[in-house]
Protein backbone atom coordinates (compact mmCIF):
# COMPACT_ATOMS: atom_id res chain seq x y z
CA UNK A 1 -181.06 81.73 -43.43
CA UNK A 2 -184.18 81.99 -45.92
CA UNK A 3 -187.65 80.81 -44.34
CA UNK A 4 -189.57 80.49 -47.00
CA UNK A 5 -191.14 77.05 -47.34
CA UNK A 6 -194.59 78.08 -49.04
CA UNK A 7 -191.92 78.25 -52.90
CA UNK A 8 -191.12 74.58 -52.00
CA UNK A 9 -194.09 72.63 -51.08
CA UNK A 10 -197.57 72.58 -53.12
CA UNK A 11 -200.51 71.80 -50.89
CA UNK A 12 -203.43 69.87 -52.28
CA UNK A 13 -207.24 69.20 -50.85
CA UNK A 14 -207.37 65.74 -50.11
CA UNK A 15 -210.71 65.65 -48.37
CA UNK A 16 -213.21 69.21 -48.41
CA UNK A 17 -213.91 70.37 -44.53
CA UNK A 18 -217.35 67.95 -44.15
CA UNK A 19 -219.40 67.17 -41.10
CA UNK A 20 -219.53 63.12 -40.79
CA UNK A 21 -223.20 62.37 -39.11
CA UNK A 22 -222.89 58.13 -39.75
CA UNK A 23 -219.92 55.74 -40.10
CA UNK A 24 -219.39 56.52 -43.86
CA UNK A 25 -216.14 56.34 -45.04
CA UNK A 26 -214.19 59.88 -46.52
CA UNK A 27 -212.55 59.17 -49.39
CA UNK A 28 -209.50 61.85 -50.59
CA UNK A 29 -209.25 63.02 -53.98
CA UNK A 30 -206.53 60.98 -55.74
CA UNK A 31 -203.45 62.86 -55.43
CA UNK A 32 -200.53 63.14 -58.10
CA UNK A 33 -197.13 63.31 -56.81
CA UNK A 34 -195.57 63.59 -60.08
CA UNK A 35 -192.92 66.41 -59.74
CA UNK A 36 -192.06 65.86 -55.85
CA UNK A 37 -189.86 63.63 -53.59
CA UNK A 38 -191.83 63.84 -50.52
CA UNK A 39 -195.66 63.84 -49.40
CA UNK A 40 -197.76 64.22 -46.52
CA UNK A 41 -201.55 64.13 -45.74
CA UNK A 42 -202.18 66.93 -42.46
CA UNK A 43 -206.09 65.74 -40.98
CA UNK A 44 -207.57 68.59 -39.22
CA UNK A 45 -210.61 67.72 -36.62
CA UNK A 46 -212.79 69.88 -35.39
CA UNK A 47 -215.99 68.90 -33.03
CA UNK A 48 -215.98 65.78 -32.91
CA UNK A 49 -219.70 65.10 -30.79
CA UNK A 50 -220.10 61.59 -30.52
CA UNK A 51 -218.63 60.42 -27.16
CA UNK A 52 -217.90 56.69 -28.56
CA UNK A 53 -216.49 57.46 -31.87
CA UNK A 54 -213.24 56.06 -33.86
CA UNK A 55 -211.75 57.65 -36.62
CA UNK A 56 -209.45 54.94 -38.28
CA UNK A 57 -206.90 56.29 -41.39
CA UNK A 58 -205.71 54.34 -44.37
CA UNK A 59 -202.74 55.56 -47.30
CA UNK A 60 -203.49 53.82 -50.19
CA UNK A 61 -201.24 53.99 -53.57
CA UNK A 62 -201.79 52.98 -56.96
CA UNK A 63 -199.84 53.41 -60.26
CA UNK A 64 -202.32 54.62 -61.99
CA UNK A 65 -204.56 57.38 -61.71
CA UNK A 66 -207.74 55.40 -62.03
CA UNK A 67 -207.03 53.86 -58.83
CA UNK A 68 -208.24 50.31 -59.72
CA UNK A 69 -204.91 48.59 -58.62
CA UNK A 70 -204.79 50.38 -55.82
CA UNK A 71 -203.16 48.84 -52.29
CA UNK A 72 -202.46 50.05 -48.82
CA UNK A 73 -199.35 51.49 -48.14
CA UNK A 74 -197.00 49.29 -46.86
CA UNK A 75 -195.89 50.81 -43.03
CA UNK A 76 -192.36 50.72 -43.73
CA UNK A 77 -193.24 53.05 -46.67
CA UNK A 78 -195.07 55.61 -44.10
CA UNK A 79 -193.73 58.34 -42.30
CA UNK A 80 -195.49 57.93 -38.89
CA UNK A 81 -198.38 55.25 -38.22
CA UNK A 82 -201.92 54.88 -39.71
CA UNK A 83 -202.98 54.21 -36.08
CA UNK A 84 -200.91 57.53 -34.64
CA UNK A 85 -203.03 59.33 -37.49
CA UNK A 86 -206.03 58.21 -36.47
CA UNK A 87 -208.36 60.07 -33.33
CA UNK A 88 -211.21 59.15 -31.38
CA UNK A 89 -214.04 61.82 -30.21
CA UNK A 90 -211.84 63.13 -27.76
CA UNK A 91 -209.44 64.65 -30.38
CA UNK A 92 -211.72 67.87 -30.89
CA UNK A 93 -209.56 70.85 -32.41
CA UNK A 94 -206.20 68.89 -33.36
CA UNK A 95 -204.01 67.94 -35.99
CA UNK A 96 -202.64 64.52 -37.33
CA UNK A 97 -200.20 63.78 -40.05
CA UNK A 98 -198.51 60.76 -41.88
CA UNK A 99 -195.75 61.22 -44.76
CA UNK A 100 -195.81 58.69 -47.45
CA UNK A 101 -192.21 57.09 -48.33
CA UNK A 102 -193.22 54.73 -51.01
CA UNK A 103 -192.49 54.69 -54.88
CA UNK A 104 -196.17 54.71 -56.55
CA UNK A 105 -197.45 58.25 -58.61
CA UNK A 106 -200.86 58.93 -56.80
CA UNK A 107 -201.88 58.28 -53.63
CA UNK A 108 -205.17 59.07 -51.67
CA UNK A 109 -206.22 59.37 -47.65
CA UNK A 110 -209.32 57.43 -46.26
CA UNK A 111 -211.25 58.40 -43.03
CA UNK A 112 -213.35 55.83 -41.57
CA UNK A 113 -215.81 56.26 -38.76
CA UNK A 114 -216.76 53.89 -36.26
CA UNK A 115 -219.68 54.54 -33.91
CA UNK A 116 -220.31 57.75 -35.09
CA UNK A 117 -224.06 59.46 -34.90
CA UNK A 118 -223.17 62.56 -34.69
CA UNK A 119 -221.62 65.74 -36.18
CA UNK A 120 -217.79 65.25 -37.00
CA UNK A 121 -215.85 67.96 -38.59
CA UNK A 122 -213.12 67.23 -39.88
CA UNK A 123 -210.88 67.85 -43.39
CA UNK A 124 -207.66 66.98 -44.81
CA UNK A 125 -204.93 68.22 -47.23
CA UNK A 126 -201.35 66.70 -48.83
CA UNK A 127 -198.86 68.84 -48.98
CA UNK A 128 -195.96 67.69 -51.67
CA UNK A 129 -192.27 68.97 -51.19
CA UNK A 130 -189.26 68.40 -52.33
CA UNK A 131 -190.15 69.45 -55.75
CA UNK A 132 -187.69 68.72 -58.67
CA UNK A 133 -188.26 72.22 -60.04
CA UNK A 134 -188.89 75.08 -57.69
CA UNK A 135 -189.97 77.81 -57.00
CA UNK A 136 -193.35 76.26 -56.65
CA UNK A 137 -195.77 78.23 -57.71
């Protein structure tokens, strides 16, 4: 049985590796799904120093690429929980995910900070599979 999974999926930066000092927001690039049945955004934390902070996640999807339409994803079109993606400051050095079900051509991840004053490292990517053509290059 072939293992080869890296011809079948195309992974995608959603959000750079970035140390969060305040409560903004990270915003992902807008990501395309054109081309693939399945998506997933994979968060990666690493120190997370603030001992009272909340990371919350939100899957947003939009029909356009401008993103001005845009609406949170729906939970019955997630795979997984925007909550069960999300970590606190006690989540140093782990990895969440959430799959995206829904219908709509671009997508995008948001990270949002609560209580947090100091450095959080953290970064994200989407990794598309099921592609309609493969190999993947």
């Amino acid at each position: 049985m072939p293992r080869n999974i890296a011809s079948n999926v195309l992974v995608k930066r959603a959000i750079s590796p970035v140390s969060v000092a305040d409560s903004t927001a990270e915003v992902s690039e807008i990501i395309d799904t054109n081309g693939y049945n399945s998506a997933a955004f994979f968060i990666s934390t690493g120190s997370l120093a603030d001992t009272d902070a909340t990371f919350a996640v939100l899957v947003e999807e939009d029909t356009a690429s401008g993103f001005g339409t845009a609406t949170a994803v729906a939970d019955a079109d997630l795979d997984g929980t925007e909550a069960g993606a999300a970590f606190t400051f006690a989540d140093d050095d782990e990895v969440r995910k959430i799959g995206y079900l829904g219908g709509n051509r671009y997508i995008r991840l948001t990270i949002t900070p609560t209580g947090n004053a100091s450095a959080a490292l953290m970064a994200a990517v989407c990794v598309l599979g099921s592609p309609r053509a493969a190999p993947v290059s």
